[in-house]
Every structure is written in C-alpha cells, then in structure tokens.
C-alpha atoms as a PDB file:
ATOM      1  CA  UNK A   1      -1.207 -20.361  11.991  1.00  0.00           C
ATOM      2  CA  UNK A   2       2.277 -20.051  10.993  1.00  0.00           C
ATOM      3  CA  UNK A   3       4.388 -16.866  11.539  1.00  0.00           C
ATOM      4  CA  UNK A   4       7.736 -15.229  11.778  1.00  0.00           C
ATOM      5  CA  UNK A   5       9.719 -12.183  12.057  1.00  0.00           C
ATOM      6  CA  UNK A   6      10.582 -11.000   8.659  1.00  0.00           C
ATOM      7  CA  UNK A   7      15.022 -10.543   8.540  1.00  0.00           C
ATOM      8  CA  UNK A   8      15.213 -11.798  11.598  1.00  0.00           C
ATOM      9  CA  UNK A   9      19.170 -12.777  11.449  1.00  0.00           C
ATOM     10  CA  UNK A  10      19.626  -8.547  10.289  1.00  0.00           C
ATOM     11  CA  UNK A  11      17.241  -7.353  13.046  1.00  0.00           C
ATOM     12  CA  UNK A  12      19.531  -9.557  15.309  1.00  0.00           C
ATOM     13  CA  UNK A  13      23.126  -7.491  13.469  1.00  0.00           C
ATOM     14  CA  UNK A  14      21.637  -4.400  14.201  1.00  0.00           C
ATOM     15  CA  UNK A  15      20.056  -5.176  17.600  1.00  0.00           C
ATOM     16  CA  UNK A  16      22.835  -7.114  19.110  1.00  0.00           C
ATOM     17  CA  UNK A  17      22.288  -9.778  21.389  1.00  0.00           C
ATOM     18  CA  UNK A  18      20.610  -8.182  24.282  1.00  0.00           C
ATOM     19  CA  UNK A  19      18.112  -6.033  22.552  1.00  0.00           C
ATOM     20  CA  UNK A  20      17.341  -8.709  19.807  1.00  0.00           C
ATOM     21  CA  UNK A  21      16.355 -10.679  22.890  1.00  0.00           C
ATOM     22  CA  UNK A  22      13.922  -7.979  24.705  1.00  0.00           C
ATOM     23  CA  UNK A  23      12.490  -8.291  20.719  1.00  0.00           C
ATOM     24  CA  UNK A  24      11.908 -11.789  20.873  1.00  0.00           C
ATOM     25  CA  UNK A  25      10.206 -12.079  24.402  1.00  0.00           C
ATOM     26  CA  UNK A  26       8.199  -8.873  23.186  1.00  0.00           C
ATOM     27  CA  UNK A  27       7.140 -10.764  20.516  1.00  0.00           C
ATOM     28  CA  UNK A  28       7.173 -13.587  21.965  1.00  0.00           C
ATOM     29  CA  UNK A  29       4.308 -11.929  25.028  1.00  0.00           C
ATOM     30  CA  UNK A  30       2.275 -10.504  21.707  1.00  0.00           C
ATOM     31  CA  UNK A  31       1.411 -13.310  19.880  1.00  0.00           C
ATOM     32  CA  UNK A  32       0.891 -15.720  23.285  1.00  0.00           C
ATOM     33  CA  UNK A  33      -1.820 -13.113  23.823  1.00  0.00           C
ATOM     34  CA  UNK A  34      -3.653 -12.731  21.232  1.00  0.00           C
ATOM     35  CA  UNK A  35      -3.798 -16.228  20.320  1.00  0.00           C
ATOM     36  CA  UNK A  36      -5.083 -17.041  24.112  1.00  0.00           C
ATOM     37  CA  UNK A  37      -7.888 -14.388  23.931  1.00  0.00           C
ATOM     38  CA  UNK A  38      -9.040 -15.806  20.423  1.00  0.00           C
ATOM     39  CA  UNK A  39      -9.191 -19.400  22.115  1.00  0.00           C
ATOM     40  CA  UNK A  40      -6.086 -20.541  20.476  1.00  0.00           C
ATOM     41  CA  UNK A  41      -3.162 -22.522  21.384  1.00  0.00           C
ATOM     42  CA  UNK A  42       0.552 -22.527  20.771  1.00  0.00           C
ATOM     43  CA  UNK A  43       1.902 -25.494  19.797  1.00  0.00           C
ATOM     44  CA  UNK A  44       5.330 -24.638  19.337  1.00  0.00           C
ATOM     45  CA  UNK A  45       7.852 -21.552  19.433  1.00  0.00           C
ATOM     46  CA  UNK A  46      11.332 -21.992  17.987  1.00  0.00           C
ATOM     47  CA  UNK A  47      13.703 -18.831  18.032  1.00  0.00           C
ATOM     48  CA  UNK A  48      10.898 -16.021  16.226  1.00  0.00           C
ATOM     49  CA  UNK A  49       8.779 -18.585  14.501  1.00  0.00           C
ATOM     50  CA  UNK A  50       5.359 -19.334  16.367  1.00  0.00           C
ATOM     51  CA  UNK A  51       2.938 -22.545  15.160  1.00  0.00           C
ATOM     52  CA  UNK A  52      -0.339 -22.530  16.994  1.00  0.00           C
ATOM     53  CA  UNK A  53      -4.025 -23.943  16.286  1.00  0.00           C
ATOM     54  CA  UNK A  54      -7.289 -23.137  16.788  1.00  0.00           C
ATOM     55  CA  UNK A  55     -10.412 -24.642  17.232  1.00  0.00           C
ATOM     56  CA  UNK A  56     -12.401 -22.173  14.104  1.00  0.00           C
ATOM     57  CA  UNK A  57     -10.945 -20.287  11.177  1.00  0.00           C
ATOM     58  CA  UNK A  58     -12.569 -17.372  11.783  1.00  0.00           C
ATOM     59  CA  UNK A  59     -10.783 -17.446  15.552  1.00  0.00           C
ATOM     60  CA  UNK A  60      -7.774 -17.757  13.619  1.00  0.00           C
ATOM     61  CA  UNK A  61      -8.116 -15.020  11.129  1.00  0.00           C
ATOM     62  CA  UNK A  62      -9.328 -12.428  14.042  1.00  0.00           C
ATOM     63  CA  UNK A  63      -5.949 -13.315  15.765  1.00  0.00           C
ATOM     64  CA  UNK A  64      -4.103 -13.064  13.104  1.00  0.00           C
ATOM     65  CA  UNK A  65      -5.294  -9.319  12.751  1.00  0.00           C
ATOM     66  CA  UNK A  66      -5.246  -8.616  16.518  1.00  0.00           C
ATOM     67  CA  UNK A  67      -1.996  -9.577  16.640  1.00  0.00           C
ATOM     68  CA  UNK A  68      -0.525  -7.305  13.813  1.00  0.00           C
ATOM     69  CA  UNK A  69      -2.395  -4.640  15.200  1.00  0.00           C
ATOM     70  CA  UNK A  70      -0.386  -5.551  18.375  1.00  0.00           C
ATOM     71  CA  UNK A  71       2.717  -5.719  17.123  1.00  0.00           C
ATOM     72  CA  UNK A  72       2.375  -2.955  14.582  1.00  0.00           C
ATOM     73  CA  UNK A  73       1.478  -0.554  17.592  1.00  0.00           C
ATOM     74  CA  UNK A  74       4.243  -1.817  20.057  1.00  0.00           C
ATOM     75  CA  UNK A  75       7.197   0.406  21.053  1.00  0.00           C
ATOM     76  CA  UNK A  76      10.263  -1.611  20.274  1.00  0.00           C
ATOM     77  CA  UNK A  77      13.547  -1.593  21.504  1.00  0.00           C
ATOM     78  CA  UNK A  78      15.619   0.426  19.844  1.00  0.00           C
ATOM     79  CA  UNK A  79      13.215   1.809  17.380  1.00  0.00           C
ATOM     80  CA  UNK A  80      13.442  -1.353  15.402  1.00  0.00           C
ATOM     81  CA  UNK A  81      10.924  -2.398  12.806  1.00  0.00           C
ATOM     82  CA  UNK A  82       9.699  -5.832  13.888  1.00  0.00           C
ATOM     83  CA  UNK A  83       7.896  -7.121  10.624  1.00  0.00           C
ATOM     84  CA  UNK A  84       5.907 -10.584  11.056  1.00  0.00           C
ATOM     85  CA  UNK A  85       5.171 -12.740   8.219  1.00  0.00           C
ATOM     86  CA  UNK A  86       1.457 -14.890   9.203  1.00  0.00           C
ATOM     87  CA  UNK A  87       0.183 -17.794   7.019  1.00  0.00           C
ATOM     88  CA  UNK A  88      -3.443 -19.429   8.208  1.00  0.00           C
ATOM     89  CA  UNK A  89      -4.188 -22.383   6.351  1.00  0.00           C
ATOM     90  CA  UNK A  90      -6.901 -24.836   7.394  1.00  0.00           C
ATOM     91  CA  UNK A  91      -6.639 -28.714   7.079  1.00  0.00           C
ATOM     92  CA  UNK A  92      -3.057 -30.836   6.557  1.00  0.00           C
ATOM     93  CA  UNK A  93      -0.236 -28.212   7.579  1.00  0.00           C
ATOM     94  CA  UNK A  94       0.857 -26.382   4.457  1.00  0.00           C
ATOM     95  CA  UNK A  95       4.127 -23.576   4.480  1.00  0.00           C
ATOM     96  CA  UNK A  96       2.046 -20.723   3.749  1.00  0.00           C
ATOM     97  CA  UNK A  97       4.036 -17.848   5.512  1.00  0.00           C
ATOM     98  CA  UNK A  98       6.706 -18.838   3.549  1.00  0.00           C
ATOM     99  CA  UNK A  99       5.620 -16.906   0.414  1.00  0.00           C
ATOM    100  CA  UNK A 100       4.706 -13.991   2.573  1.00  0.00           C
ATOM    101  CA  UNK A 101       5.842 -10.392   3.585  1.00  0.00           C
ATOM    102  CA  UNK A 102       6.419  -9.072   6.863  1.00  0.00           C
ATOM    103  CA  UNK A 103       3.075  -7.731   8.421  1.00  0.00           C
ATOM    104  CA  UNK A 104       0.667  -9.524   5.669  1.00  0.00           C
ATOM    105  CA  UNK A 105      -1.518 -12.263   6.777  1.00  0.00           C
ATOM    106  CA  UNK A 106      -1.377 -14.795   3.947  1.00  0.00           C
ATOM    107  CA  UNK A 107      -4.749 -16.471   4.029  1.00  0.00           C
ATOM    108  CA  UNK A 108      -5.004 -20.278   2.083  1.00  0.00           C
ATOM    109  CA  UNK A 109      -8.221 -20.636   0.061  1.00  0.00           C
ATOM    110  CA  UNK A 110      -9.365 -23.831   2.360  1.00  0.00           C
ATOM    111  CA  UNK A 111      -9.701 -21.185   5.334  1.00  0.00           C
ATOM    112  CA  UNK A 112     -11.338 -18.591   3.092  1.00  0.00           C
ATOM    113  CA  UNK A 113     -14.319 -21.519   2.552  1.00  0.00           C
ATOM    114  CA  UNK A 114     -14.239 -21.933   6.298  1.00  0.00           C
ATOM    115  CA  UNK A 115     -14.706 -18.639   7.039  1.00  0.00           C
ATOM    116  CA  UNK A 116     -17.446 -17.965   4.245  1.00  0.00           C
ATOM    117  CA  UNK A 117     -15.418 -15.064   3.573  1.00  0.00           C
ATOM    118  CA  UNK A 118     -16.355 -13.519   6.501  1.00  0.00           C
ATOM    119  CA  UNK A 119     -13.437 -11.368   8.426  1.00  0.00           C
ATOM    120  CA  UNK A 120     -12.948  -9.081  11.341  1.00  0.00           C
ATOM    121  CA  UNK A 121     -14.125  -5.571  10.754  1.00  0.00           C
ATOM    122  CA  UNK A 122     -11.400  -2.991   8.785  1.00  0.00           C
ATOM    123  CA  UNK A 123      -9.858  -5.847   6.983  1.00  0.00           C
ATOM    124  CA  UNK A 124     -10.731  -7.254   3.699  1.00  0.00           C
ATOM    125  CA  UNK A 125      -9.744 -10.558   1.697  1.00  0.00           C
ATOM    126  CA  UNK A 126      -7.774  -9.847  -1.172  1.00  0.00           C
ATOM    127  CA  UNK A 127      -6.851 -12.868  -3.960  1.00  0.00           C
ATOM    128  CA  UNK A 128      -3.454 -13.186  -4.539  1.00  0.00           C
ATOM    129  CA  UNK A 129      -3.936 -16.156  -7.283  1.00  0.00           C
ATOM    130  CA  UNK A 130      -2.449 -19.730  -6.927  1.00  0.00           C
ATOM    131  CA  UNK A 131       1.401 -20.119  -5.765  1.00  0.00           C
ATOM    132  CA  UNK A 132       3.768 -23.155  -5.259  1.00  0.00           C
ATOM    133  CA  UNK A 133       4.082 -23.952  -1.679  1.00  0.00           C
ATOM    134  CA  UNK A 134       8.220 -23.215  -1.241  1.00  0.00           C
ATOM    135  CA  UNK A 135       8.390 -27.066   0.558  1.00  0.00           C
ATOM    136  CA  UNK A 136       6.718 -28.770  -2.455  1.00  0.00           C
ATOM    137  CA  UNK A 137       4.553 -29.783  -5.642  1.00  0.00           C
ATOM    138  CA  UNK A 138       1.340 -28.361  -4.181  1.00  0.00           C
ATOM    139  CA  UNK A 139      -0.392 -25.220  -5.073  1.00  0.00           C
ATOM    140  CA  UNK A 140      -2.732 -23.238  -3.114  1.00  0.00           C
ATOM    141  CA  UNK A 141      -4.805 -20.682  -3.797  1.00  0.00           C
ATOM    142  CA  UNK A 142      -4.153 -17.209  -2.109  1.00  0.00           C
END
C-alpha cells in the first residue's frame, strides 16, 4: 500500500508550519494504526507519503478502508480537509496512488484476483479500466 495526502505543499500554505505538523503526526498516528490492527507493517514514511506491506490482500484492502474511515472522521486542526490518495497493488511495486484522488482507494487488478473480489462490508469494487502507470510503459488494470 501506497498513500499520500492529496495538495499537501497547499495544505502546508494554509496551515503554516506548526499546524501542518499536528496534520502530519495526526496522520501520521492514523495510518500506523490501522495498518498494525490489520497485521500490516510500515516500511517507510517520508514527509505525508506512507509505504507499508502486508502479509494478505484482503488485510490490505480492509486497512485501506479502516483507515479512510479514520481519517475521514478525524477532527483536524484548523478545520482542514486532509484528503489521502491509497493505491494497493499486489506483486512487484507498481505507482498506483499516483493516478488517484484524495480519499479513493485505487485497487490494481492483481489484488482484485487475490482477493476473489471479496471486500470489507459497505464498500464495493468499482472498474476504472486500464491506465499508464505515471513512472512507466506498464498498464494496469483498475
């Protein structure tokens, strides 16, 4: 899984520094949780962007929706609108929140297979058609 705050340098202008930073370790707390309770782990954290890995698919996918949920229903500072853009993708790592939007979970058809198309109740899988991966020549199915 692969995620980050959508406008994250504009959240930041109209933040400022100090508030932009009670964002980030809000955010930061969020995601840390729900991956730990779905058995995940973080592999690395740079500014807003989060990679982490989990053992199943379907662990993946139910954290991905825990932890909109989680950060859809958090108070944040300021009022602010903290958007985060999530791309699961299953196999060789792949740039799959890239073509996303701010609170969508961007699922890759490998992970779809691997979870039989079987997701965490209230949400549904929705195909989006093939895109270009923004890094390269690949496509993948949405």
């Amino acid at each position: 899984m692969f995620c980050d705050v959508e406008d994250s340098a504009k959240l930041l202008r109209d933040l400022g520094d100090e508030r932009y930073g009670e964002v980030l370790a809000a955010h930061h707390k969020l995601l840390r949780e729900t991956f730990a309770a779905a058995g995940g782990s973080e592999v690395d954290a740079q500014g807003d962007a989060f990679f982490g890995v989990f053992r199943e698919a379907r662990d993946a996918v139910a954290a991905a929706a825990a932890a909109q949920r989680a950060l859809a229903a958090h108070d944040w500072p300021g009022g602010a609108e903290v958007r985060v853009r999530m791309g699961l993708h299953t196999g060789e790592a792949a740039r799959i929140r890239d073509v996303g939007h701010g609170g969508q979970v961007l699922v890759s058809g490998a992970t779809v297979l691997h979870v039989d198309g079987v997701v965490p109740d209230g949400l549904q899988l929705l195909h989006l058609g093939e895109h270009r991966c923004p890094a390269g020549p690949r496509s993948m199915k949405l």
